[in-house]
Protein backbone atom coordinates (compact mmCIF):
# COMPACT_ATOMS: atom_id res chain seq x y z
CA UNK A 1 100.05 -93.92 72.29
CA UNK A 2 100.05 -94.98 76.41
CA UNK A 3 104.18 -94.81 77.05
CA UNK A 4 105.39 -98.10 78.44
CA UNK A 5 106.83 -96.23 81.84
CA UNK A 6 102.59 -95.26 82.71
CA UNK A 7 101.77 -99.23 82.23
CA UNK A 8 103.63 -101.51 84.43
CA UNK A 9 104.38 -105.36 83.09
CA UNK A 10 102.00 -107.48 84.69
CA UNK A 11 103.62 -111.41 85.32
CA UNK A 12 101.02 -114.32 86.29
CA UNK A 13 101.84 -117.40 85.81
CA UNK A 14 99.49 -120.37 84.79
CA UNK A 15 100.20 -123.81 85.08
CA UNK A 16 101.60 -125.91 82.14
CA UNK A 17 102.47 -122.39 80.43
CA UNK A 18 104.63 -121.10 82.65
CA UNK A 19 105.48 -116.92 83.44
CA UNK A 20 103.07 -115.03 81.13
CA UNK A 21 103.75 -110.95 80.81
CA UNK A 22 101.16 -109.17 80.03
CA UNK A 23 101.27 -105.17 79.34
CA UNK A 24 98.36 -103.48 77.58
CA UNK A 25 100.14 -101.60 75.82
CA UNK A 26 102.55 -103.81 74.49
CA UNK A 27 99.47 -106.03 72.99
CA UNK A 28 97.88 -102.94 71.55
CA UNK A 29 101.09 -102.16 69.63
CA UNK A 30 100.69 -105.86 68.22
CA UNK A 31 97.48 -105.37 67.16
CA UNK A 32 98.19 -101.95 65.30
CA UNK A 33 101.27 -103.90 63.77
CA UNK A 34 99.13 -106.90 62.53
CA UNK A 35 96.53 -104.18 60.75
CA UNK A 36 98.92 -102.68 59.51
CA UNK A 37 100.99 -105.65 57.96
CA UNK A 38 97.46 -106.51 56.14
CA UNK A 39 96.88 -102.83 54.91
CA UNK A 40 101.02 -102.80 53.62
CA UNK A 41 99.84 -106.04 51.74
CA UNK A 42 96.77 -104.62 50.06
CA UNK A 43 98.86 -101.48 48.88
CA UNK A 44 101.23 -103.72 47.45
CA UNK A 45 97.99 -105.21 45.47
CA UNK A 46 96.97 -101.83 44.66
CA UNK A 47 94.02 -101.62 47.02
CA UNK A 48 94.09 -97.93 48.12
CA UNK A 49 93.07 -96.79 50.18
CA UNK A 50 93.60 -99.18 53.41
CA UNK A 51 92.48 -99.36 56.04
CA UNK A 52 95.35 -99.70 58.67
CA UNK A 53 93.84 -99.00 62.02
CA UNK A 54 91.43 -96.93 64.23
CA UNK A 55 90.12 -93.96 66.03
CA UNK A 56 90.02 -93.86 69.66
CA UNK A 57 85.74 -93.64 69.00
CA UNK A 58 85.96 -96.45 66.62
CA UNK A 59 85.95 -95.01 62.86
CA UNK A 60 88.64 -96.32 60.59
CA UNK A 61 91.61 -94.93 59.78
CA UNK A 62 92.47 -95.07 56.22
CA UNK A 63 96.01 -94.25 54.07
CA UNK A 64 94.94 -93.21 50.77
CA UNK A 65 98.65 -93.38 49.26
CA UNK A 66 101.81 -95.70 49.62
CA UNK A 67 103.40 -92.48 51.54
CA UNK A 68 101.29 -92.13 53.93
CA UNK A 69 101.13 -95.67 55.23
CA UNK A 70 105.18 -95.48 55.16
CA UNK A 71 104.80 -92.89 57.63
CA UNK A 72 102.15 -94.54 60.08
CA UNK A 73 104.59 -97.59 59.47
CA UNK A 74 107.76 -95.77 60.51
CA UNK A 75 105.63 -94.22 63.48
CA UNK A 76 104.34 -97.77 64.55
CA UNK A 77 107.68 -99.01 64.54
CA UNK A 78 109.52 -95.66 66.27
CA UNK A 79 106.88 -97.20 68.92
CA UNK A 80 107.49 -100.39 69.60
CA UNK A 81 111.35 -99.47 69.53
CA UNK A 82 111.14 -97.44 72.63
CA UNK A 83 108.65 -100.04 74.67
CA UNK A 84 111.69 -102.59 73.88
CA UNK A 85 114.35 -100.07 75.10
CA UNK A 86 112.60 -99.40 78.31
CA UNK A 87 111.90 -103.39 78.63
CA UNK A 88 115.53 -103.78 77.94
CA UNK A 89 116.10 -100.60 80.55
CA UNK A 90 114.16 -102.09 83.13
CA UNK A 91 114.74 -105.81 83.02
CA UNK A 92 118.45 -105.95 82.07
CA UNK A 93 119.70 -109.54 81.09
């Protein structure tokens, strides 16, 4: 995973929309999360193996029991918790 502190936010802003942040890696965590919230519901169907992501080259990467996708969900979300504390770190309210 890129760590937040390598990728600085980006802010443009575009008329009508207002301030837009953008950060690579922010929007590549949300994609990971939105595969994976498909493969946790085809588990919960009973479709094993799923596929919940991919390989840097391209080929899919696949959880072939409910444990295993538990732990790529726990290490998604370990993620996306420390990109929000070092938002939170470095834009304080």
């Amino acid at each position: 995973m890129v760590d937040l502190a390598d990728e600085p936010v980006r802010i443009s802003s575009r008329p009508g929309i207002g301030c837009l942040y953008v950060n690579p890696a922010i929007d590549d965590n949300i994609r990971q999360m939105n595969r994976l919230e498909k493969a946790l519901l085809d588990s919960f169907r009973g479709r094993l193996p799923v596929k919940y992501g991919y390989t840097e080259a391209g080929y899919p990467l696949l959880a072939r029991t409910p444990e295993e996708l538990i732990e790529v969900t726990q290490g998604l979300l370990a993620e996306g918790e420390r990109m929000l504390a070092n938002l939170r770190s470095d834009h304080p309210d």
